[in-house]
C-alpha atoms as a PDB file:
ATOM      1  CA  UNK A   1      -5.874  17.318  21.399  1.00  0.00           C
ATOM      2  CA  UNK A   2      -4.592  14.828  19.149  1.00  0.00           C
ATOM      3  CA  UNK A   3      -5.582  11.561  19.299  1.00  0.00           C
ATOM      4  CA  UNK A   4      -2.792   8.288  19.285  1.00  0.00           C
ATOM      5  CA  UNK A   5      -2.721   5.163  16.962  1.00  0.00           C
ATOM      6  CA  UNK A   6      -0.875   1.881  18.509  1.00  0.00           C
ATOM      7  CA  UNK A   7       1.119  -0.013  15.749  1.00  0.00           C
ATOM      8  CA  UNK A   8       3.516  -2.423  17.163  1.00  0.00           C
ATOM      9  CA  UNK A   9       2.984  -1.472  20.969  1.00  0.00           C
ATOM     10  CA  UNK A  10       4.334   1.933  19.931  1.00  0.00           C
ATOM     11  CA  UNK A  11       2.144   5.351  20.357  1.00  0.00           C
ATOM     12  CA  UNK A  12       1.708   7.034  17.045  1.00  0.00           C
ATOM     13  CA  UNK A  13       0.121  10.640  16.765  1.00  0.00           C
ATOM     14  CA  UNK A  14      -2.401  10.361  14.068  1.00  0.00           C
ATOM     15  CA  UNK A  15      -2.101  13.452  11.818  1.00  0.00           C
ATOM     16  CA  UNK A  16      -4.607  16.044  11.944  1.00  0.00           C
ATOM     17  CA  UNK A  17      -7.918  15.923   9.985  1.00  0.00           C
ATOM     18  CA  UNK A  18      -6.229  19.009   7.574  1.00  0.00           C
ATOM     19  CA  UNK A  19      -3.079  16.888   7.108  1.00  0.00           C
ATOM     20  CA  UNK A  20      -1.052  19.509   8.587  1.00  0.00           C
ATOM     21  CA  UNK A  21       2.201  18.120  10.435  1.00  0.00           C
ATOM     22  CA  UNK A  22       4.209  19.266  13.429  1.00  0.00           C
ATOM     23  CA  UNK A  23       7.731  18.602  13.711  1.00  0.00           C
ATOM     24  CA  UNK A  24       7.154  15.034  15.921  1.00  0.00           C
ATOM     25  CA  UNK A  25       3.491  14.281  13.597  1.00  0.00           C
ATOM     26  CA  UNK A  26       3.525  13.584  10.074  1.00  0.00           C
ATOM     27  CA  UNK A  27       0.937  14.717   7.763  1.00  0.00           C
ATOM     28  CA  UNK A  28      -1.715  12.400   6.533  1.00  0.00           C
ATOM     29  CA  UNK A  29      -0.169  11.705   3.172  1.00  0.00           C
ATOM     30  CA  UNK A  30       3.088  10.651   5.173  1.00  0.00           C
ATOM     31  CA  UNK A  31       0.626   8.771   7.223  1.00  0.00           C
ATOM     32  CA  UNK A  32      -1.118   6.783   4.356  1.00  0.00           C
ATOM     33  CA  UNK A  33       2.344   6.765   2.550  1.00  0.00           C
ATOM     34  CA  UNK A  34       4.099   4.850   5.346  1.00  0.00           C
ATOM     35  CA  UNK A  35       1.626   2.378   5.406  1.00  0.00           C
ATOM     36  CA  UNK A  36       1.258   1.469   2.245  1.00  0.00           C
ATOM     37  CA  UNK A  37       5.501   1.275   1.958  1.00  0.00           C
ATOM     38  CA  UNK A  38       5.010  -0.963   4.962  1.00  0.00           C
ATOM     39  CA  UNK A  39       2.098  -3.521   3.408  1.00  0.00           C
ATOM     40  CA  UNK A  40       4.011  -3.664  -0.258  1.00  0.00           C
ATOM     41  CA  UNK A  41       7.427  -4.170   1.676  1.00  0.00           C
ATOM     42  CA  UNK A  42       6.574  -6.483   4.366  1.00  0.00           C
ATOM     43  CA  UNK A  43       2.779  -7.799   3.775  1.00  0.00           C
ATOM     44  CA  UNK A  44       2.659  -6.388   7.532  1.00  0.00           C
ATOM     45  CA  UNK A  45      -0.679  -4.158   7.752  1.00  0.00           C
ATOM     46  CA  UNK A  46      -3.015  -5.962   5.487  1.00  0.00           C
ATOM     47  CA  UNK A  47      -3.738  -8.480   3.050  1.00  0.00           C
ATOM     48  CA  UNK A  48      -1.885  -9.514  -0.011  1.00  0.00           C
ATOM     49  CA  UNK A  49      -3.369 -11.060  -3.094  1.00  0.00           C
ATOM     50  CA  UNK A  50      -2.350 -12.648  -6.753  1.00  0.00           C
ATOM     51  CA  UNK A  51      -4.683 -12.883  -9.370  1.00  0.00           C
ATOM     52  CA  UNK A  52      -4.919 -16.398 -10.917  1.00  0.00           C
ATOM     53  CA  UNK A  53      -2.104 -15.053 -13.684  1.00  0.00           C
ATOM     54  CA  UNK A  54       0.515 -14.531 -10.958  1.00  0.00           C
ATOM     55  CA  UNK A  55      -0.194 -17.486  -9.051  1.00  0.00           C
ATOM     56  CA  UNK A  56       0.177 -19.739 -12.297  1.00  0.00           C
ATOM     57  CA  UNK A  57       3.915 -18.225 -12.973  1.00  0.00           C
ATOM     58  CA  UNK A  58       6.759 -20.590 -12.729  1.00  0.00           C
ATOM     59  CA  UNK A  59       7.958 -20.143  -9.598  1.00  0.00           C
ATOM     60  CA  UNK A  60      11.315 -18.126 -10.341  1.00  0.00           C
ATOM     61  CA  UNK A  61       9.367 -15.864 -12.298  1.00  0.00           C
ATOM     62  CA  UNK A  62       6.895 -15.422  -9.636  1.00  0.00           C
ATOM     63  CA  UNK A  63       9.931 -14.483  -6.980  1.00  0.00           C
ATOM     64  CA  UNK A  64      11.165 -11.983  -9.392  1.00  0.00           C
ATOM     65  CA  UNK A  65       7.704 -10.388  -9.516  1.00  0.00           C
ATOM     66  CA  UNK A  66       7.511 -10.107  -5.973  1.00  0.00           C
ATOM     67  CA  UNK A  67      10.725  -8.721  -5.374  1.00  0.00           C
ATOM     68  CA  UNK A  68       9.729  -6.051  -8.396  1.00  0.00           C
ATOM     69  CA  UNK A  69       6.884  -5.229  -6.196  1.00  0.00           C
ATOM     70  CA  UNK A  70       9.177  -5.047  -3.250  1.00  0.00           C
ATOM     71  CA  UNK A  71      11.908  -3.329  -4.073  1.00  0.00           C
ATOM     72  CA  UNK A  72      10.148  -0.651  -5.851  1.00  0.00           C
ATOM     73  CA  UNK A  73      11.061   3.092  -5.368  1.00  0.00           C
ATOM     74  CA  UNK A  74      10.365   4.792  -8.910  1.00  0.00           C
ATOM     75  CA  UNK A  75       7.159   7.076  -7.786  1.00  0.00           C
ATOM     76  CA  UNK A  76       6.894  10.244  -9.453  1.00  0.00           C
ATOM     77  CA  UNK A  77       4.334  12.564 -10.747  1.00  0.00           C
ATOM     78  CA  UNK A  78       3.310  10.376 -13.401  1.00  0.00           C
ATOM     79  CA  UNK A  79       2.540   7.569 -11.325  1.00  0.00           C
ATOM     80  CA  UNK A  80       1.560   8.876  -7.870  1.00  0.00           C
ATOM     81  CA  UNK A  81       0.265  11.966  -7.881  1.00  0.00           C
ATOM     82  CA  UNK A  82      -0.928  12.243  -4.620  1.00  0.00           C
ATOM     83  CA  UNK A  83       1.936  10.758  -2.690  1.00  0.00           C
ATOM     84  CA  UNK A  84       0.080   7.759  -0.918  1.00  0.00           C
ATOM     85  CA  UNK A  85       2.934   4.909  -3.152  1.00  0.00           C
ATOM     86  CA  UNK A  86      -0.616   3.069  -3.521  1.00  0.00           C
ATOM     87  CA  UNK A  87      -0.079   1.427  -7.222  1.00  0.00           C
ATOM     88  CA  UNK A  88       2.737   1.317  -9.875  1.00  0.00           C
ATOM     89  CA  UNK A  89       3.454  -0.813 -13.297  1.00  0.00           C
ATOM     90  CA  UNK A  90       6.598  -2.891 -13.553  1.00  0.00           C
ATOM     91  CA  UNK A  91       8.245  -4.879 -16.016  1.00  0.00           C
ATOM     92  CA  UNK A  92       9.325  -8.288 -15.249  1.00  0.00           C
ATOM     93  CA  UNK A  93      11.018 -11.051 -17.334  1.00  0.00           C
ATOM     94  CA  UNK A  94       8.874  -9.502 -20.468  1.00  0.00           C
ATOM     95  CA  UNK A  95       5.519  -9.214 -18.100  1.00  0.00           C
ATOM     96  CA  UNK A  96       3.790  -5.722 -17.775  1.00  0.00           C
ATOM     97  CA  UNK A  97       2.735  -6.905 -13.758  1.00  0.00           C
ATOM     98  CA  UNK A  98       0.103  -3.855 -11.898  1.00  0.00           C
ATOM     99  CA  UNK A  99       0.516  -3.528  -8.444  1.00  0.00           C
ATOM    100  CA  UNK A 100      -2.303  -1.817  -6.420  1.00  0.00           C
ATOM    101  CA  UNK A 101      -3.609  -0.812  -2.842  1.00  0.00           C
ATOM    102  CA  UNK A 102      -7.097  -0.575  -1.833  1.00  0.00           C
ATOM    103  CA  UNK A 103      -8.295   0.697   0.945  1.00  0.00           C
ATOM    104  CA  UNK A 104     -11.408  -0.841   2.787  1.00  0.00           C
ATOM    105  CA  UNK A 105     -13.726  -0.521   6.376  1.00  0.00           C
ATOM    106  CA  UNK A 106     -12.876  -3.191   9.047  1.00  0.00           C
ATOM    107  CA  UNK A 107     -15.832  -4.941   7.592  1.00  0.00           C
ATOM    108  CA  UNK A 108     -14.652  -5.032   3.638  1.00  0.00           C
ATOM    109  CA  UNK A 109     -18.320  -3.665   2.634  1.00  0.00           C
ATOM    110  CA  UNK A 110     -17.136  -0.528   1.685  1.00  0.00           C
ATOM    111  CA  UNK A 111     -14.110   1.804   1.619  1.00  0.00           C
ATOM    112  CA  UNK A 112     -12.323   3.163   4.514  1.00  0.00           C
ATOM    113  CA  UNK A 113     -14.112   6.443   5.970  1.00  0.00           C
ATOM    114  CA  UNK A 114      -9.641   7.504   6.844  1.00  0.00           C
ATOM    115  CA  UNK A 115      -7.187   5.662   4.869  1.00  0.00           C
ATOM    116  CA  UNK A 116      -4.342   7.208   7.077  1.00  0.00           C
ATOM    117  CA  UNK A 117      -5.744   5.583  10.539  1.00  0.00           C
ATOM    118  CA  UNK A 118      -5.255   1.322  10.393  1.00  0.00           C
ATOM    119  CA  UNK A 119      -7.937   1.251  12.990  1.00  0.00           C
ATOM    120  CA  UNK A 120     -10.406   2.016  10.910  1.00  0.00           C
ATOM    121  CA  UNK A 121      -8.636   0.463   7.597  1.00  0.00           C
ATOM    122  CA  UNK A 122      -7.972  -2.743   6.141  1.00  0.00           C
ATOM    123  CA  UNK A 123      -5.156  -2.610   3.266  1.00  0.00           C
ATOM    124  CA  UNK A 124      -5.219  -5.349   0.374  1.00  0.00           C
ATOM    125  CA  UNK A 125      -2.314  -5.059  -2.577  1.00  0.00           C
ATOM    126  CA  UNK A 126      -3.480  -6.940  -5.157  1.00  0.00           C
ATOM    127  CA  UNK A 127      -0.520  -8.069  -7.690  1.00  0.00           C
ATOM    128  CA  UNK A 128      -2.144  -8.925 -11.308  1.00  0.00           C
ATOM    129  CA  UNK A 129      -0.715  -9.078 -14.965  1.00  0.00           C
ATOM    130  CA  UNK A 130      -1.666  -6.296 -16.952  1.00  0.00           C
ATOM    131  CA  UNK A 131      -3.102  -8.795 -19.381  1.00  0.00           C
ATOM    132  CA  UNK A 132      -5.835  -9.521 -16.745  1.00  0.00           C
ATOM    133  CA  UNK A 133      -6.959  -5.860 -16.903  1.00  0.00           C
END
């Protein structure tokens, strides 16, 4: 029997362990997909952080950056391969800005044991210039 995930009062079915879906149960990339669309998005689901780079733009700047981050919908092959929307690269106002998504335990001592199930996951995007890399 499947078990169910509460996010925002509502019952979710968590996908099975094999990521296979039924028509009213999405498959674990879906899952983990969702999610992160939902953190980058909204910063509902987990934790959002700026390097020191991204926190020193000039404000306008800075809004652009975030609405870069946002807004994005350009995944592909070449920058998700496995279908989770977890990082990309934009360009913004001549800045190469990385955006990524970690995934860590409740405890943030190690990574998540089920990146699909936000019980047992905490979600940071960290936003950074690529010249911090």
């Amino acid at each position: 029997m499947n078990s169910l995930a509460r996010e925002n009062g509502r019952a979710m079915p968590s996908a099975s362990p094999e990521g296979n879906a039924s028509p009213s149960q999405p498959t674990r990339d879906e899952r983990i997909r969702a999610l992160n669309d939902r953190l980058r998005r909204t910063g509902l689901g987990g934790g959002v952080c700026v390097t020191r780079g991204v926190a020193m733009l000039d404000f306008a700047v800075l809004a652009l950056v975030i609405d870069a981050v946002v807004e994005f919908t350009a995944f592909g092959p070449d920058n998700d391969p496995y279908g989770e929307h977890d990082c990309a690269v934009v360009e913004v106002s001549g800045l190469t800005v990385i955006w990524k998504i970690d995934y860590y335990d409740r405890a943030y001592t190690g990574l998540s044991p089920d990146a699909a199930d936000p019980s047992v996951t905490r979600r940071v995007l960290t936003i950074m210039l690529a010249s911090e890399c």
